[in-house]
C-alpha atoms as a PDB file:
ATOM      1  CA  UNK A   1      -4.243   9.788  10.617  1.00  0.00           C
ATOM      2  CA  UNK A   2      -4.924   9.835   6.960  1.00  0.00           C
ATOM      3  CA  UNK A   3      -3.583  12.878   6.512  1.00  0.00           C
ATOM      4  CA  UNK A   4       0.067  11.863   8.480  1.00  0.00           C
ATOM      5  CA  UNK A   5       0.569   8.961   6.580  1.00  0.00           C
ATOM      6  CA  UNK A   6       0.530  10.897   3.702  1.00  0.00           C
ATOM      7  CA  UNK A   7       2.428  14.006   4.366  1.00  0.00           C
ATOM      8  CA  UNK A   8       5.498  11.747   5.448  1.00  0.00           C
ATOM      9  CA  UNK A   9       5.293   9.902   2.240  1.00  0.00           C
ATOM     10  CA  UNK A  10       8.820  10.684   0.031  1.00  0.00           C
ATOM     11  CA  UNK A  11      10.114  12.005   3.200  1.00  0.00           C
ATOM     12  CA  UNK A  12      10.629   9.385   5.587  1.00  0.00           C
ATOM     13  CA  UNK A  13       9.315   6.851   3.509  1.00  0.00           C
ATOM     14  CA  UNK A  14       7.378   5.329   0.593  1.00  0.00           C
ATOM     15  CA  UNK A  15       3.945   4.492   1.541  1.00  0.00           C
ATOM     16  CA  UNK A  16       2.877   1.726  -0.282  1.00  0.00           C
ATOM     17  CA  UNK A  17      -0.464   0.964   0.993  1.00  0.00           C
ATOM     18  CA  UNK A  18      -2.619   1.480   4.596  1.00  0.00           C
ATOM     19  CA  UNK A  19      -5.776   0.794   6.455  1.00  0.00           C
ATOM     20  CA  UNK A  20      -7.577   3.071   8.906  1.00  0.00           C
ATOM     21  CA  UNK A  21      -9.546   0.722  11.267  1.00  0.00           C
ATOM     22  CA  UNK A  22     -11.992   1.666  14.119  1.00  0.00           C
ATOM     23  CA  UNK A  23      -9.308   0.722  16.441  1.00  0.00           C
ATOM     24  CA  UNK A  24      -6.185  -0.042  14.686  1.00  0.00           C
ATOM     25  CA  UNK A  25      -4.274   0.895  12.051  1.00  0.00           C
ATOM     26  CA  UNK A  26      -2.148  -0.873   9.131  1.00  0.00           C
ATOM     27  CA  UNK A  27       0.544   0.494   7.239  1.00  0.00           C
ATOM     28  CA  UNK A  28       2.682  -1.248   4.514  1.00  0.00           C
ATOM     29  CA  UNK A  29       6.045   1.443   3.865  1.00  0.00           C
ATOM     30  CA  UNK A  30       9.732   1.670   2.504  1.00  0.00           C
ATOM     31  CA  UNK A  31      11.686   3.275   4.920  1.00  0.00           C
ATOM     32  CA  UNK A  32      13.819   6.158   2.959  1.00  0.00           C
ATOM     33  CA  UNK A  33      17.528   6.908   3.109  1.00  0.00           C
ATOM     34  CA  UNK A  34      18.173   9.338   5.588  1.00  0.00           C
ATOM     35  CA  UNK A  35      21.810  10.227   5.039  1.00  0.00           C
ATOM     36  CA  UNK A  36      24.806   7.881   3.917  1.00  0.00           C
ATOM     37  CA  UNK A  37      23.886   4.315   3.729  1.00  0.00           C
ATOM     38  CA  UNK A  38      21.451   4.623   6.560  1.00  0.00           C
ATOM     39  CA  UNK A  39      18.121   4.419   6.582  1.00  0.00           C
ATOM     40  CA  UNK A  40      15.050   5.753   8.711  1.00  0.00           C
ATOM     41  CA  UNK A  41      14.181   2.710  11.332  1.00  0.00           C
ATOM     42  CA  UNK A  42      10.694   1.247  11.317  1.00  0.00           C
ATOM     43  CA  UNK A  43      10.857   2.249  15.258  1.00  0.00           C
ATOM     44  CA  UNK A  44      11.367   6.421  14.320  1.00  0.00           C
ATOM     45  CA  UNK A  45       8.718   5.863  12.013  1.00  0.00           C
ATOM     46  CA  UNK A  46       6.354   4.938  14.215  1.00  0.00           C
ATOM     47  CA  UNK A  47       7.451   6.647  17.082  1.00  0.00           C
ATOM     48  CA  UNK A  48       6.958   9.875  14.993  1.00  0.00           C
ATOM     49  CA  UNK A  49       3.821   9.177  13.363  1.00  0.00           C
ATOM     50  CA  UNK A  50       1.980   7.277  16.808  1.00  0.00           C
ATOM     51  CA  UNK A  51       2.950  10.884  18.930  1.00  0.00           C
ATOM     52  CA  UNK A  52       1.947  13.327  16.278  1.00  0.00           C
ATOM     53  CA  UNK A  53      -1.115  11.524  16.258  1.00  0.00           C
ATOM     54  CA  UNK A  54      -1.899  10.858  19.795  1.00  0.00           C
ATOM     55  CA  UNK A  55      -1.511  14.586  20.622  1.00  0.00           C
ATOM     56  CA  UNK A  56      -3.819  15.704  17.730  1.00  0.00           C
ATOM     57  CA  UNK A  57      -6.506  13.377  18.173  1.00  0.00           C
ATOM     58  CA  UNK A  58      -6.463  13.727  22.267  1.00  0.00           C
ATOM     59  CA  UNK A  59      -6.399  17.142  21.764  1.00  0.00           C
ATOM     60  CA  UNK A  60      -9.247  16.992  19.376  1.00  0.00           C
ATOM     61  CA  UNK A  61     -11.303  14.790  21.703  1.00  0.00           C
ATOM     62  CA  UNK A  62     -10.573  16.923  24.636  1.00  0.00           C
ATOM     63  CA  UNK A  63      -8.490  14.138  26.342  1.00  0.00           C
ATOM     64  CA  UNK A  64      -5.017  12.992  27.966  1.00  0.00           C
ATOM     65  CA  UNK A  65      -2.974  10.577  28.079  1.00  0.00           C
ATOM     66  CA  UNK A  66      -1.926   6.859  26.368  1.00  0.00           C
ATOM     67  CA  UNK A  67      -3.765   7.338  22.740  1.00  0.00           C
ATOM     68  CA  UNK A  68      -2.416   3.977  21.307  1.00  0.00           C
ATOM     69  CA  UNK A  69      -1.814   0.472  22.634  1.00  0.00           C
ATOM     70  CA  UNK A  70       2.132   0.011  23.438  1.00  0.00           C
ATOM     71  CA  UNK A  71       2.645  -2.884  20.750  1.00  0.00           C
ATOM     72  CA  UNK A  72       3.047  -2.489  16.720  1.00  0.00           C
ATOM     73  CA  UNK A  73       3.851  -5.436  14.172  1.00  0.00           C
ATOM     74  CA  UNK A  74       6.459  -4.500  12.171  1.00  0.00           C
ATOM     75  CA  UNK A  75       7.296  -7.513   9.582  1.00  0.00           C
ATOM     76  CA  UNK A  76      10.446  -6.693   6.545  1.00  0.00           C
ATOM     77  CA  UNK A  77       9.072  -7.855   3.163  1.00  0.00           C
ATOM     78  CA  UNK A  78      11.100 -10.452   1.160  1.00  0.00           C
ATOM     79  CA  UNK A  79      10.108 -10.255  -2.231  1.00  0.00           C
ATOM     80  CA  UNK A  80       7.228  -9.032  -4.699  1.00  0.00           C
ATOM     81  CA  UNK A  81       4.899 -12.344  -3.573  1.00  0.00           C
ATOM     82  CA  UNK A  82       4.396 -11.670  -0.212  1.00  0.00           C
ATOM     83  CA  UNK A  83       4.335  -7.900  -1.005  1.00  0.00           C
ATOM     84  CA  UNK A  84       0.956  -8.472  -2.692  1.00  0.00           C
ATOM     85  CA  UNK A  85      -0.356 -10.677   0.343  1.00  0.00           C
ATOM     86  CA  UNK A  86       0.490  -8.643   3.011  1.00  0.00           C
ATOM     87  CA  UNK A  87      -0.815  -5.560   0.832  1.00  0.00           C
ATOM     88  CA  UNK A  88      -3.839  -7.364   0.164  1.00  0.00           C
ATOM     89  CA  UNK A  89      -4.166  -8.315   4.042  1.00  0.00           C
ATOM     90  CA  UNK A  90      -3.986  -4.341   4.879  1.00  0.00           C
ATOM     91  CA  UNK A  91      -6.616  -3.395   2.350  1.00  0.00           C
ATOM     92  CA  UNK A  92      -8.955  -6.301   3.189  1.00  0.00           C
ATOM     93  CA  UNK A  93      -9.407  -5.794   6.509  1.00  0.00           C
ATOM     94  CA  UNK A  94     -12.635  -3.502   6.735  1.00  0.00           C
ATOM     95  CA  UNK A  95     -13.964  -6.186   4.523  1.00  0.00           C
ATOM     96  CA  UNK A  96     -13.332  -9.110   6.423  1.00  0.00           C
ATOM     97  CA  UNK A  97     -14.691  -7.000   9.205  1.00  0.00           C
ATOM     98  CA  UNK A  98     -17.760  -7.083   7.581  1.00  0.00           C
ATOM     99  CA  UNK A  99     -17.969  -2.895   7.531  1.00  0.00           C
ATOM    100  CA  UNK A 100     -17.713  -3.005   3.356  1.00  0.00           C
ATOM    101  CA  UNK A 101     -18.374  -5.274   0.745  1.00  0.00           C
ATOM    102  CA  UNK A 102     -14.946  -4.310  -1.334  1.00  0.00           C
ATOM    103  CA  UNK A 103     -11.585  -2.211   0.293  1.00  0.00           C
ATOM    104  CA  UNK A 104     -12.630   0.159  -1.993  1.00  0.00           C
ATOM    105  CA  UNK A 105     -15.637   1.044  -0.529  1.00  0.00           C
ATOM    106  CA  UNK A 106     -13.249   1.627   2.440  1.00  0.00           C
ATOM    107  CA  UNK A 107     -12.699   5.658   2.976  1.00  0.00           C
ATOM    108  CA  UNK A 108      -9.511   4.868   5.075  1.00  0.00           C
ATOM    109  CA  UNK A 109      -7.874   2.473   2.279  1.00  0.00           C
ATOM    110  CA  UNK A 110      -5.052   3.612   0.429  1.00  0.00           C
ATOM    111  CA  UNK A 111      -3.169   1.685  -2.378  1.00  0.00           C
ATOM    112  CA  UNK A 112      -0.348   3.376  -4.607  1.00  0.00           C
ATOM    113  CA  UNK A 113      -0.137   0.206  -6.941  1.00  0.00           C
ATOM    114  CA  UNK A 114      -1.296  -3.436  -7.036  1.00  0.00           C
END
């Protein structure tokens, strides 16, 4: 997953920040131009990255079928304030999970800037 987040980063999108969770994932992004004045939608995004992924990882656990739950949260950012919570929120989450004692402890965080 880590790796796919990545890899479409300055392609598709900026990747801000993300959190790989036992069962979930979070990912805070800016959607790229993709030609003209249009832009790639959150729902090709995910679309893209949520199949890529299924396949690998079923095919790495030796499984088929549904990989991910049906629903996503996708929320546009208004300005730099609630950037920094939401970003926050993301990399927070193994902590207030109680798995770390700091997101940075956190192998599956990932922060470009805070």
């Amino acid at each position: 997953m880590a790796d796919c987040l990545q890899y479409r980063d300055g392609q598709v999108y900026d990747l801000d920040a993300y959190c790989i969770m036992p069962n979930h994932v979070h990912l805070v992004c800016t959607p790229l131009v993709k030609e003209g004045d249009n832009y790639y939608s959150i729902s090709s995004i995910m679309h893209s990255l949520k199949g890529y992924v299924a396949r690998q990882a079923n095919a790495l656990l030796g499984r088929e079928g549904v990989f991910w739950q049906h629903e996503n949260y996708d929320h546009v950012v208004r300005d730099e304030g609630e950037w920094q919570r939401i970003v926050y929120y993301v990399l927070n989450n193994p902590v207030k999970a109680g798995l770390v004692q700091t997101w940075r402890d956190w192998k599956w965080s990932y922060c470009k800037q805070l």
